[in-house]
N, C-alpha and C. Protein backbone atom coordinates (compact mmCIF):
# COMPACT_ATOMS: atom_id res chain seq x y z
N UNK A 1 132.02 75.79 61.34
CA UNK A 1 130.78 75.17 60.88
C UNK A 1 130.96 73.65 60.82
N UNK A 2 129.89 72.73 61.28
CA UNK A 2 129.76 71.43 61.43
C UNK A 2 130.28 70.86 59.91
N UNK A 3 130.21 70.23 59.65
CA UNK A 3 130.08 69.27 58.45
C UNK A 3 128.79 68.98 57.91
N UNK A 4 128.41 68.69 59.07
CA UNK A 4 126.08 68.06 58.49
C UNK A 4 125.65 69.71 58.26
N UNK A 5 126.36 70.67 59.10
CA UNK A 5 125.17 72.19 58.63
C UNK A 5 126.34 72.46 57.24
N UNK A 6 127.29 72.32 56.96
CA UNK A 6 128.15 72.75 56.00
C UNK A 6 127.24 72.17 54.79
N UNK A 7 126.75 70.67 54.62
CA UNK A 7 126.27 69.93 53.52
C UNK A 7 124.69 70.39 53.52
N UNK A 8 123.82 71.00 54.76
CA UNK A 8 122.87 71.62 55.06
C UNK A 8 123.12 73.11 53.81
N UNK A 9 124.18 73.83 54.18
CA UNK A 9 124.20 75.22 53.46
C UNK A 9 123.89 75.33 52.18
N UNK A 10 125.46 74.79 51.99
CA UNK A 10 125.38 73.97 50.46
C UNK A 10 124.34 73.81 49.65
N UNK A 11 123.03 73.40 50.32
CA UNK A 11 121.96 72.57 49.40
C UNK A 11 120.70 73.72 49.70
N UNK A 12 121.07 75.03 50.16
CA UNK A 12 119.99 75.87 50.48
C UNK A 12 118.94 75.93 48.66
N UNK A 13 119.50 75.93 47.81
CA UNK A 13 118.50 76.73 46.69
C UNK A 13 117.79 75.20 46.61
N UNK A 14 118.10 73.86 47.20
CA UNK A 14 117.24 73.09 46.77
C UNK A 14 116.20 73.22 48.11
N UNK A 15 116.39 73.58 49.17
CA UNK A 15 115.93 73.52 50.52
C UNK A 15 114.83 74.36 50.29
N UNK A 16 115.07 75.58 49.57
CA UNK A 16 114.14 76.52 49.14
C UNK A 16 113.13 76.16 48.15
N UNK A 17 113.64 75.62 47.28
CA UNK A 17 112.62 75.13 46.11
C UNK A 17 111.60 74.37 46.54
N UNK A 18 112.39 73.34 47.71
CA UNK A 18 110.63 72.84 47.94
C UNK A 18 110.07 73.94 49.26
N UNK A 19 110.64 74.43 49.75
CA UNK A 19 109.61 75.27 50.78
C UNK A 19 108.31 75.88 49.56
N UNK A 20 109.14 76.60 48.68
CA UNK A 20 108.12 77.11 47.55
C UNK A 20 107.38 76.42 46.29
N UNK A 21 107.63 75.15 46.69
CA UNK A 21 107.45 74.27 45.89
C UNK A 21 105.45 74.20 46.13
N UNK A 22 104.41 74.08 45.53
CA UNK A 22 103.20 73.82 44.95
C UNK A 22 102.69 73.47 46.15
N UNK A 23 103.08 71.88 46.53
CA UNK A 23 102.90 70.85 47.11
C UNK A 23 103.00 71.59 48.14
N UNK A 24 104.27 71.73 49.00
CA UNK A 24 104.30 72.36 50.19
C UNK A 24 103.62 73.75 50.76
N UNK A 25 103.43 74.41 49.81
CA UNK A 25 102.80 76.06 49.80
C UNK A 25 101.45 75.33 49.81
N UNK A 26 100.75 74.44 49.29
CA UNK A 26 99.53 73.93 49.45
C UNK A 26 99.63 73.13 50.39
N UNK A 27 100.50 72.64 51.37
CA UNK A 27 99.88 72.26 52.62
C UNK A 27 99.45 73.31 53.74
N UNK A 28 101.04 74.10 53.22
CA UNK A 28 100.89 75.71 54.41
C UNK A 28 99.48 76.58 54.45
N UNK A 29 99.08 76.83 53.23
CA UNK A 29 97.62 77.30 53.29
C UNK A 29 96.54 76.48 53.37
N UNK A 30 96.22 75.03 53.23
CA UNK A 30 95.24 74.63 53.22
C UNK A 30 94.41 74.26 51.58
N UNK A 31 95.48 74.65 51.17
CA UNK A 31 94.20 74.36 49.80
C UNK A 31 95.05 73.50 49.23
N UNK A 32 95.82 72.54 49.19
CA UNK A 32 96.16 71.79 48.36
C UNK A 32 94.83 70.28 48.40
N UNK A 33 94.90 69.75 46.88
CA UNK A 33 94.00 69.21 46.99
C UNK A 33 93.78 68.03 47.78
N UNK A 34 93.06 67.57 48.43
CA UNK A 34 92.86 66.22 49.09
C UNK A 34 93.33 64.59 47.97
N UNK A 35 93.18 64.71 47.16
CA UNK A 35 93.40 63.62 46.16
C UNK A 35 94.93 63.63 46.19
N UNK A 36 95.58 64.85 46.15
CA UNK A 36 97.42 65.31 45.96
C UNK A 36 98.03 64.26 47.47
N UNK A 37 96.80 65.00 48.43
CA UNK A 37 97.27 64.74 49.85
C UNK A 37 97.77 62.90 50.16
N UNK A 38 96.36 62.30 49.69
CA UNK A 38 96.03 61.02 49.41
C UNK A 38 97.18 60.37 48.94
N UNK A 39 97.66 60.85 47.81
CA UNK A 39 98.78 60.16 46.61
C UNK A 39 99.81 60.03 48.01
N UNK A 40 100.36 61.62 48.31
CA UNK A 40 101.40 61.85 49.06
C UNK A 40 101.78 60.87 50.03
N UNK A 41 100.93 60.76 50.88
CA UNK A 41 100.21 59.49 51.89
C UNK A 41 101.04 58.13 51.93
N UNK A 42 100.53 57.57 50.11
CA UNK A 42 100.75 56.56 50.19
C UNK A 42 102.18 56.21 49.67
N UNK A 43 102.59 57.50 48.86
CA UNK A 43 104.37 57.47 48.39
C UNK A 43 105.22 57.11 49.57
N UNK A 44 105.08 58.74 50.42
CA UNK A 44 105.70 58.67 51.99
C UNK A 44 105.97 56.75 52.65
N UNK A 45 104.33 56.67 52.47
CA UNK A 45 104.82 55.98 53.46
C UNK A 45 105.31 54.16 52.94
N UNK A 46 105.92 54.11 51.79
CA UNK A 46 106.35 53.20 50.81
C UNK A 46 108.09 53.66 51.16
N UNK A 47 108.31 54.97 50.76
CA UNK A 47 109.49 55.37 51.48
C UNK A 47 110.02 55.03 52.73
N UNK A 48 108.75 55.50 53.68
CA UNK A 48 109.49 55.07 55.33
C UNK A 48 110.09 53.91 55.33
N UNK A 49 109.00 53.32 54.47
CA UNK A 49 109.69 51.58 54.79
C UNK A 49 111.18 51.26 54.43
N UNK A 50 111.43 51.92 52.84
CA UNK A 50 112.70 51.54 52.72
C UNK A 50 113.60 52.45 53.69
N UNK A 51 113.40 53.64 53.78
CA UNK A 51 114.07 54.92 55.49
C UNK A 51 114.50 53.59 56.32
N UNK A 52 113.23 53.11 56.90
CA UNK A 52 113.73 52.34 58.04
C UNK A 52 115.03 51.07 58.09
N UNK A 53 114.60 50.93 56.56
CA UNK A 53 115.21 49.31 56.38
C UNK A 53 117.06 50.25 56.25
N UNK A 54 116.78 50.91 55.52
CA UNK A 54 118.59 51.77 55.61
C UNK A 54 119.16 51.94 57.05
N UNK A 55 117.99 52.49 57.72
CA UNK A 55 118.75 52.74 59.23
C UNK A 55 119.26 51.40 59.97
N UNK A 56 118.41 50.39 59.36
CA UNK A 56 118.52 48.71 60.01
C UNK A 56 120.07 48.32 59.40
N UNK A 57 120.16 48.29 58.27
CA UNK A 57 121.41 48.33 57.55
C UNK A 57 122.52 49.07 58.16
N UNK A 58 122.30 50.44 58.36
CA UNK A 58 123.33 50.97 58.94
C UNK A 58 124.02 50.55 60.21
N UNK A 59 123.15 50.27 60.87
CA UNK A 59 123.02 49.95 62.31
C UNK A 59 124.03 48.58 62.50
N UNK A 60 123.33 47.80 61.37
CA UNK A 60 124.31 46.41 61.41
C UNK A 60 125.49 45.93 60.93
N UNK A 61 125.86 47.40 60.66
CA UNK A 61 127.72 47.67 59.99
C UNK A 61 127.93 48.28 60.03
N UNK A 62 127.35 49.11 61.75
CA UNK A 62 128.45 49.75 62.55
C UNK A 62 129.01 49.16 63.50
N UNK A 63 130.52 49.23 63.91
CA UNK A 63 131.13 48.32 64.43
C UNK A 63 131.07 49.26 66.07
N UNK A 64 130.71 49.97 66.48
CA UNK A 64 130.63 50.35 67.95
C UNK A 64 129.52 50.61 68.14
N UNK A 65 129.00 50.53 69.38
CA UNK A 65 127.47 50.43 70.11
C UNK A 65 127.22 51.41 70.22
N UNK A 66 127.48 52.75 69.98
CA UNK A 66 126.64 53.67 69.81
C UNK A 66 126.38 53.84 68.71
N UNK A 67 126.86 53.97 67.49
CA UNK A 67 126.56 53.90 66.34
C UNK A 67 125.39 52.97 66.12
N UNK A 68 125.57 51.89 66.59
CA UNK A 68 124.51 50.52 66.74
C UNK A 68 123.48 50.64 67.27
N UNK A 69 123.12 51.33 68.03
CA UNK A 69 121.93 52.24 68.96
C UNK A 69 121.32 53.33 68.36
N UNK A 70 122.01 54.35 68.33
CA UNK A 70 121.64 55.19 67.80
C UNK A 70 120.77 55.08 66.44
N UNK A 71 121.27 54.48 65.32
CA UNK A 71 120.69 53.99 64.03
C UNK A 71 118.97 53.45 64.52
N UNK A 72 119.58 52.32 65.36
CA UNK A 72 118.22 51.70 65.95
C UNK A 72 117.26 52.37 66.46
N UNK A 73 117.56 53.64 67.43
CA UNK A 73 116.82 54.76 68.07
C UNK A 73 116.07 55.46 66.92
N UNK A 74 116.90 55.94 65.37
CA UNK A 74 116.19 56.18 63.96
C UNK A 74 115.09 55.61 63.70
N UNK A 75 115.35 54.73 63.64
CA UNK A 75 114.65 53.75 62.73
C UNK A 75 113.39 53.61 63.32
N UNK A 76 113.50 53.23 64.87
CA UNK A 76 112.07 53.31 65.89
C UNK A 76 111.48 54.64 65.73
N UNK A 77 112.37 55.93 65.76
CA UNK A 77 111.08 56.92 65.56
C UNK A 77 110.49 56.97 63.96
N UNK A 78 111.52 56.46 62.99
CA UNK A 78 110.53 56.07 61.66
C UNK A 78 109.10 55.17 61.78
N UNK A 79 109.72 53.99 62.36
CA UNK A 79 108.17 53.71 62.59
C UNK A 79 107.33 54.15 63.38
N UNK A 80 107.85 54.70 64.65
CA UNK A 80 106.91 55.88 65.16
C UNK A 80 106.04 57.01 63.99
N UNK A 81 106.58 57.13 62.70
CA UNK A 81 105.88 58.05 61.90
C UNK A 81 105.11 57.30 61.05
N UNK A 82 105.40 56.21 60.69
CA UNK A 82 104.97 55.38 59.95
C UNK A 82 103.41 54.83 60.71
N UNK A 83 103.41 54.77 62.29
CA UNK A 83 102.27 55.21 62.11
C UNK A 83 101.25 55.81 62.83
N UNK A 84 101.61 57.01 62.45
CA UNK A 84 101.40 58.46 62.19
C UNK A 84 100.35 58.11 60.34
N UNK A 85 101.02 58.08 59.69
CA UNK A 85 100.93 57.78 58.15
C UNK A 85 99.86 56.58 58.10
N UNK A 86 99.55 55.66 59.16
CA UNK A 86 98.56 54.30 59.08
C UNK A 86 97.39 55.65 59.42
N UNK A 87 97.28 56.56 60.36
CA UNK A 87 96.43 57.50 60.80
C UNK A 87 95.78 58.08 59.89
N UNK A 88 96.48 57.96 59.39
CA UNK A 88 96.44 59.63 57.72
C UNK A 88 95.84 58.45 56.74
N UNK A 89 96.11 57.50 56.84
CA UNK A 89 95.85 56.58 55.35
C UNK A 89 94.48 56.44 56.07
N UNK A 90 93.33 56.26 56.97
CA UNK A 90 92.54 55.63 57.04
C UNK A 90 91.65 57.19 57.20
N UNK A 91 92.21 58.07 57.71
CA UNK A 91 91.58 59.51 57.41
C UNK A 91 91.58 59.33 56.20
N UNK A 92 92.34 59.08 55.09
CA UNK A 92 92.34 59.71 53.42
C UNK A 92 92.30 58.95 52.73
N UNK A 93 91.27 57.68 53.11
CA UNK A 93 91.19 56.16 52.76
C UNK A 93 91.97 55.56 51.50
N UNK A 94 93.38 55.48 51.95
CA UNK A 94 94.69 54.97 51.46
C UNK A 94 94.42 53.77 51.70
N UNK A 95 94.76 52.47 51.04
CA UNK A 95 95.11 51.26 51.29
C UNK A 95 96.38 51.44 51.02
N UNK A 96 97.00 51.09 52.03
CA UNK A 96 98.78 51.30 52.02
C UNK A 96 99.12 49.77 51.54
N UNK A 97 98.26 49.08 51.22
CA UNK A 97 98.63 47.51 50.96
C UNK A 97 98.48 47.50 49.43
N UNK A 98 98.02 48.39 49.01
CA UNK A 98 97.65 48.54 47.26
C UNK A 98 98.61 49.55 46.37
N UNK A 99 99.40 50.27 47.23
CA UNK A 99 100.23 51.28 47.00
C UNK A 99 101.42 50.96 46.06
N UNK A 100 101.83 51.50 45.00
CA UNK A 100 102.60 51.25 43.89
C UNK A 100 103.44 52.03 43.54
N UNK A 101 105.00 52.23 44.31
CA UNK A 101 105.82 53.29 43.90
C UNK A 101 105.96 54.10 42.33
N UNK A 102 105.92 55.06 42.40
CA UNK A 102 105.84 55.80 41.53
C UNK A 102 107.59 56.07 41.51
N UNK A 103 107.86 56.48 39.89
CA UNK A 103 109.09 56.60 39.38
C UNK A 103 110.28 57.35 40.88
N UNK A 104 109.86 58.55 41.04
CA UNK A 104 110.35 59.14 41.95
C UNK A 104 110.46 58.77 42.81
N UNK A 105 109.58 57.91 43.40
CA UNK A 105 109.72 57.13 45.11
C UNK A 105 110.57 56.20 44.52
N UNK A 106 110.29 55.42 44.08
CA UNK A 106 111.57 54.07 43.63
C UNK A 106 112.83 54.86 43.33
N UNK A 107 113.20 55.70 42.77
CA UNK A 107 114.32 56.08 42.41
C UNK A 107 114.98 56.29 43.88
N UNK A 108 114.31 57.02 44.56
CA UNK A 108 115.05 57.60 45.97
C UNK A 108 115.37 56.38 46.70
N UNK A 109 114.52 55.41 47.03
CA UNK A 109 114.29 54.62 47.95
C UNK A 109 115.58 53.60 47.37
N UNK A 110 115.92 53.36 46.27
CA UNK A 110 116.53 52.47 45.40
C UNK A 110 117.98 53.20 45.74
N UNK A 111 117.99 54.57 45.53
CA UNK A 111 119.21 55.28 46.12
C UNK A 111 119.72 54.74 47.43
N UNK A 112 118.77 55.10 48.48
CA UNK A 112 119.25 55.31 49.95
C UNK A 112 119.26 53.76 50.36
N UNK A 113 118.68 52.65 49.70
CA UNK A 113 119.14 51.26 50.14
C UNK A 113 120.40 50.52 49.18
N UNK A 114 120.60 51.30 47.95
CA UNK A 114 122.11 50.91 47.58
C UNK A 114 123.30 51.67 47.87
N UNK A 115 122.82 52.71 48.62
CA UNK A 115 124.08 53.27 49.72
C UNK A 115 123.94 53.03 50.84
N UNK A 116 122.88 52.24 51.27
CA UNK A 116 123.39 51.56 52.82
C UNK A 116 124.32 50.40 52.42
N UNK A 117 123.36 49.82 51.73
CA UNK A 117 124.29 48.40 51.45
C UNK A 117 125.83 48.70 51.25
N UNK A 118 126.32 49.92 50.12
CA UNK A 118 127.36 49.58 49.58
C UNK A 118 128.67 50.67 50.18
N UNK A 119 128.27 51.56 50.90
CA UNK A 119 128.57 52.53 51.68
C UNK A 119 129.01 52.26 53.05
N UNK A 120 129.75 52.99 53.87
CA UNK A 120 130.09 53.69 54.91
C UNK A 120 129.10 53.74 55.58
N UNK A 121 128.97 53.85 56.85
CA UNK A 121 127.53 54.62 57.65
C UNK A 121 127.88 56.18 57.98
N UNK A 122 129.00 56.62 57.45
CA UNK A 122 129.47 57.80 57.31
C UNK A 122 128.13 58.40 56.06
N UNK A 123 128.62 57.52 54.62
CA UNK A 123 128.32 58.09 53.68
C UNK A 123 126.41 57.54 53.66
N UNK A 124 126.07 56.57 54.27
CA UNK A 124 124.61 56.12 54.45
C UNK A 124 123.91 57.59 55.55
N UNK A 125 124.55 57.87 56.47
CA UNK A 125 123.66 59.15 57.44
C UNK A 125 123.58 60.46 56.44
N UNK A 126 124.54 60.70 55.72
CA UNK A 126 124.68 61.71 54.75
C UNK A 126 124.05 61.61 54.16
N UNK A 127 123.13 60.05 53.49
CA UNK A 127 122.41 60.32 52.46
C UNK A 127 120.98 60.43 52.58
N UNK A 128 121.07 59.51 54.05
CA UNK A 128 119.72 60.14 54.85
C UNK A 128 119.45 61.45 55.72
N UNK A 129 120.14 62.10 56.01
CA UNK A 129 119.98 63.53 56.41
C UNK A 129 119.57 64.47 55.89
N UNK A 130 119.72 64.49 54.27
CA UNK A 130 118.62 66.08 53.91
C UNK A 130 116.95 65.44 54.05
N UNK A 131 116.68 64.42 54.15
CA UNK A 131 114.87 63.81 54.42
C UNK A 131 114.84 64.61 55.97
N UNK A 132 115.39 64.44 56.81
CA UNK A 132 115.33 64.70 58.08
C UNK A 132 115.04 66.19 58.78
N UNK A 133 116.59 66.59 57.56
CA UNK A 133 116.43 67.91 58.06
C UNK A 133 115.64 68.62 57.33
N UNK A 134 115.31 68.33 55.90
CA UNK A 134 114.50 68.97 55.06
C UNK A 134 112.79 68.74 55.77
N UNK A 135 112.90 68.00 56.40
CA UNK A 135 110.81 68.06 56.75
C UNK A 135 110.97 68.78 57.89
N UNK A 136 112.37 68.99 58.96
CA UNK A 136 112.08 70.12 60.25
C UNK A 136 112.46 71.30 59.49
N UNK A 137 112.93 71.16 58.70
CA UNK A 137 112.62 73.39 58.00
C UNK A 137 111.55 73.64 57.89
N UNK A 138 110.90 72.20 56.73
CA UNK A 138 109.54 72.82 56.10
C UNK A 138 108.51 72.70 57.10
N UNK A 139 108.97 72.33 58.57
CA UNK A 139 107.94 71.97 59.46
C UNK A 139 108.13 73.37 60.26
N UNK A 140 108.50 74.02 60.63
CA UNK A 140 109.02 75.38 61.19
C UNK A 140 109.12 75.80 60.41
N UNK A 141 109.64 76.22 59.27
CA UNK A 141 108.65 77.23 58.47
C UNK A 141 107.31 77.49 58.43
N UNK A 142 106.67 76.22 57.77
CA UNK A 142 105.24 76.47 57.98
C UNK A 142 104.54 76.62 59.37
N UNK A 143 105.13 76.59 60.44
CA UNK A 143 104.84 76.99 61.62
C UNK A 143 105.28 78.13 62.14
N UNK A 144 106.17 78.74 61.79
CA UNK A 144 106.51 80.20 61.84
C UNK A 144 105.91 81.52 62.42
N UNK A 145 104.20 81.68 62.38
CA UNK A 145 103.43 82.11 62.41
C UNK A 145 101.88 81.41 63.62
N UNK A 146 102.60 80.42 63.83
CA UNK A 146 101.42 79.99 64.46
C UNK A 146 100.82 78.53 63.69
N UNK A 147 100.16 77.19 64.01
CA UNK A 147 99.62 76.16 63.38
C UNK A 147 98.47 76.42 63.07
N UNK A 148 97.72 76.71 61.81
CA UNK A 148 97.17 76.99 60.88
C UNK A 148 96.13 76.02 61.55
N UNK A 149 94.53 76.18 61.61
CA UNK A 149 93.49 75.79 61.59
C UNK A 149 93.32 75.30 60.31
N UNK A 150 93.64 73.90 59.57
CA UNK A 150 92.74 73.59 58.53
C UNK A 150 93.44 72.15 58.57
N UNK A 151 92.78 71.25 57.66
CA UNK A 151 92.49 70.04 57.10
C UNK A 151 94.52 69.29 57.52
N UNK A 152 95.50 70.23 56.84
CA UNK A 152 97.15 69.77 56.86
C UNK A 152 97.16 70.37 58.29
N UNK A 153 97.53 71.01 59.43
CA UNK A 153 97.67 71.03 60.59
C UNK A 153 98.03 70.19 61.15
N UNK A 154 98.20 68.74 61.38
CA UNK A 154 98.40 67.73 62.03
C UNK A 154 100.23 67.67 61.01
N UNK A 155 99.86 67.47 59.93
CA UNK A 155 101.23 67.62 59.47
C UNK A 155 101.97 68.34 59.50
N UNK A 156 101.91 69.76 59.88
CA UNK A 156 102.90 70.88 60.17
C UNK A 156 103.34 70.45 61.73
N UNK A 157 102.13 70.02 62.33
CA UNK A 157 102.38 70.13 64.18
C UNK A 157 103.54 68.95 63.82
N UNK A 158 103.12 68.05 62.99
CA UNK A 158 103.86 66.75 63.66
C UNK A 158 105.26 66.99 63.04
N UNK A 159 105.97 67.81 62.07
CA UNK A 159 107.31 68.54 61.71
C UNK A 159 107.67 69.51 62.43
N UNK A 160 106.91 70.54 62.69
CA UNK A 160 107.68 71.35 64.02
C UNK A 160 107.90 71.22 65.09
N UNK A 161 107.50 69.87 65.58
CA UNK A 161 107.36 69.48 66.57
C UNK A 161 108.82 69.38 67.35
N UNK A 162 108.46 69.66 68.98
CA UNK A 162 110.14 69.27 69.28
C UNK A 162 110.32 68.05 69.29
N UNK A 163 109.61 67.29 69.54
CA UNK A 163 109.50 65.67 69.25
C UNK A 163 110.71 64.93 67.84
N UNK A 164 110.31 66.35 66.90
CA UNK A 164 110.89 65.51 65.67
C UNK A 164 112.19 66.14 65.50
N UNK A 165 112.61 67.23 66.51
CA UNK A 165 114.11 67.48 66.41
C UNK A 165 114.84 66.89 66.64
N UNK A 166 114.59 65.97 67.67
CA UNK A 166 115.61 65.22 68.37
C UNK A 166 116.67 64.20 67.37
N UNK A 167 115.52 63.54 66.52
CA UNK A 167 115.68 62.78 65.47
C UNK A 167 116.71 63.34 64.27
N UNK A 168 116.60 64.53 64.20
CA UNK A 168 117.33 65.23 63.22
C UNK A 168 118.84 65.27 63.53
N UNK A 169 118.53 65.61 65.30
CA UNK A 169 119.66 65.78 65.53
C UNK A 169 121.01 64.87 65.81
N UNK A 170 120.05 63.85 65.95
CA UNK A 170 120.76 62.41 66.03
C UNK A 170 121.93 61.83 65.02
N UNK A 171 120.99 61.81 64.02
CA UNK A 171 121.43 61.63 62.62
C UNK A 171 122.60 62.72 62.38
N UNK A 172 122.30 64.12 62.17
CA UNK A 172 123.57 65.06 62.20
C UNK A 172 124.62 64.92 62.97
N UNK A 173 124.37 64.03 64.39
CA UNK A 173 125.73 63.49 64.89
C UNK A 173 126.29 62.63 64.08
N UNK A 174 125.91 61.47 63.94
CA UNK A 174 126.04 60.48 63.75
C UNK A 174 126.78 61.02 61.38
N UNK A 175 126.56 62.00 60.86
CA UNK A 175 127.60 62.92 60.31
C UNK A 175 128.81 63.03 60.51
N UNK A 176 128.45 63.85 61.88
CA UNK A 176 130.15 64.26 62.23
C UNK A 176 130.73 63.28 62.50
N UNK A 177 130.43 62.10 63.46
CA UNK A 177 131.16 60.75 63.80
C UNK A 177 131.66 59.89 62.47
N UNK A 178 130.82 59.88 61.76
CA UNK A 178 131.37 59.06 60.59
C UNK A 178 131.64 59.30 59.10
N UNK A 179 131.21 60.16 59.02
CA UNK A 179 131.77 60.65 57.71
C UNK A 179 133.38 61.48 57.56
N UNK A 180 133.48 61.87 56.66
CA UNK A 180 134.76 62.85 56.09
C UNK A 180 134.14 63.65 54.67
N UNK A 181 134.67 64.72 55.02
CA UNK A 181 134.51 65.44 53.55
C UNK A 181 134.76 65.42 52.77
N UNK A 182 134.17 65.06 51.35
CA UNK A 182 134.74 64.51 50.13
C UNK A 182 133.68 65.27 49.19
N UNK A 183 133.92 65.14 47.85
CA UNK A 183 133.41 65.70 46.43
C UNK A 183 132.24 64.25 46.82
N UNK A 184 132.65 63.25 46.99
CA UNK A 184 131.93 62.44 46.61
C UNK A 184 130.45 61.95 47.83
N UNK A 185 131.12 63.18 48.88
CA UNK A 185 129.70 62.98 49.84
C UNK A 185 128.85 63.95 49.97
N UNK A 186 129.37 65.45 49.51
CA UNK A 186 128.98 66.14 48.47
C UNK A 186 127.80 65.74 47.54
N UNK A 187 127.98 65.16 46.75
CA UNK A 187 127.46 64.81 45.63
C UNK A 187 126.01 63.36 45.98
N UNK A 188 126.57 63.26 47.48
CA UNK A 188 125.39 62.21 47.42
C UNK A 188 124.29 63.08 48.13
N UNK A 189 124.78 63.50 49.11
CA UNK A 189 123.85 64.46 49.58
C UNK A 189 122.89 65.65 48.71
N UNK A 190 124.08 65.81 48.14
CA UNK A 190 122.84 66.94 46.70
C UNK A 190 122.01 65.98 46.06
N UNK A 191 122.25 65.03 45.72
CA UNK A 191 121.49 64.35 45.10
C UNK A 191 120.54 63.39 46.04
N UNK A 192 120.28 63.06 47.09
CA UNK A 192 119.62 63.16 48.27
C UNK A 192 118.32 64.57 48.56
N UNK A 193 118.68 65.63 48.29
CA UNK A 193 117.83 66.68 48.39
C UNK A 193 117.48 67.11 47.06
N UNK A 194 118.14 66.99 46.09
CA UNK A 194 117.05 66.76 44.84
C UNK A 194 115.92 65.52 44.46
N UNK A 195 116.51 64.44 45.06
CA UNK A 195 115.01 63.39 45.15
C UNK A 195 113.94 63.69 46.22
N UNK A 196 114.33 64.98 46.99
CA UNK A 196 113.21 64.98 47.76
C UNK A 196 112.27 66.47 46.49
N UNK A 197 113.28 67.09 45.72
CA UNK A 197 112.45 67.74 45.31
C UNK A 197 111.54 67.21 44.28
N UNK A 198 111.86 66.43 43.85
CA UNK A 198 111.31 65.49 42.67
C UNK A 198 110.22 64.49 43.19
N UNK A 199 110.67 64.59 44.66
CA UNK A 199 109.56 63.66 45.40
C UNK A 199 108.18 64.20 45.23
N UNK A 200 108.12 65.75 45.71
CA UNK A 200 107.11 67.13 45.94
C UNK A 200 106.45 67.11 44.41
N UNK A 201 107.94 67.33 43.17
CA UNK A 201 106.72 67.38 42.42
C UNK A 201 106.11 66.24 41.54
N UNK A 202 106.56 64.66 41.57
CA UNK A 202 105.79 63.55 41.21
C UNK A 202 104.67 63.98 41.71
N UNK A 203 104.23 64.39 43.45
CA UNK A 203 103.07 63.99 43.80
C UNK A 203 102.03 64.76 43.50
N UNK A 204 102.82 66.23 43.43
CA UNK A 204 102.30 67.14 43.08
C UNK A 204 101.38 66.93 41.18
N UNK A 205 102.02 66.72 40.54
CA UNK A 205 101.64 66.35 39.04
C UNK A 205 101.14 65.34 38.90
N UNK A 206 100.96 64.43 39.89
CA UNK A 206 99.70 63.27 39.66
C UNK A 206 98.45 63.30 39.46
């Protein structure tokens, strides 16, 4: 077993919690509320920004050119989603310019840019990899069955998409290349996939 699916296993009961998590079970059927959707919108995409700015970081203290590429190749399909998310904000009339991190988004975002900075790009891909791989589960999961006719559809297509594997898979290299196994990368990564669960339910309880 890899290392990135080993730290993948590991973190299954949190992987699960948000599949069953409110938020996500209300995108899969359609009834989550539009106002929830809205919030979500504008968290996400306050996040991407700092996502991207980590991959920029990473990128620029890695000392070989693929590492240096690759990061960069990240970061472009982040803003490739980002906007995706300008799409969604003007469907769900978001002003993404008025947008005000909420406890949970700052906490994460505050995470994953003081472990680029202060980190490895070993221990920086680790801490960005459960975001990655956690939205292609919940994106194939909820596609499992077929893409659902309703209002979230565009967001399941655009996670199951093969488009967005590639990306996943990138990053899970870029794991095995630079990291090592430790308690302490372990521990960032769990705590990496618990801010995404905490992400689900800030938005969710707003």
């Amino acid at each position: 077993m890899t290392l990135s699916t080993d730290l993948w296993v590991a973190n299954q009961d949190l992987a699960q919690a948000c599949l069953k998590h409110p938020f996500v079970q209300g995108i899969a059927d359609g009834t989550l509320k539009p106002a929830k959707f809205a919030n979500y919108i504008g968290q996400d995409a306050f996040f991407l920004e700092a996502f991207a700015r980590a991959y920029s970081i990473a990128a620029a203290k890695a000392t070989d050119w693929q590492g240096f590429t690759t990061f960069h190749a990240l970061a472009d399909g982040v803003l490739a989603e980002l906007k995706l998310h300008k799409n969604y904000a003007t469907q769900w009339k978001v002003d993404l310019r008025t947008v005000e991190p909420e406890t949970a988004t700052r906490r994460y975002t505050d995470f994953l840019l003081a472990t680029a900075w202060s980190s490895d790009i070993g221990v920086t891909a680790a801490a960005m990899s459960p975001c990655m791989r956690l939205y292609a589960f919940l994106g194939q999961q909820l596609a499992h069955n077929g893409i659902p006719n309703h209002q979230y559809a565009d967001w399941i297509r655009t996670y199951s998409s093969a488009d967005f594997q590639p990306l996943t898979q990138q990053l899970a290299s870029l794991v095995e290349h630079y990291a090592a196994a430790s308690s302490s990368l372990y521990s960032t990564y769990r705590y990496a996939m618990s801010c995404e669960l905490d992400f689900f339910q800030a938005v969710w309880a707003k």
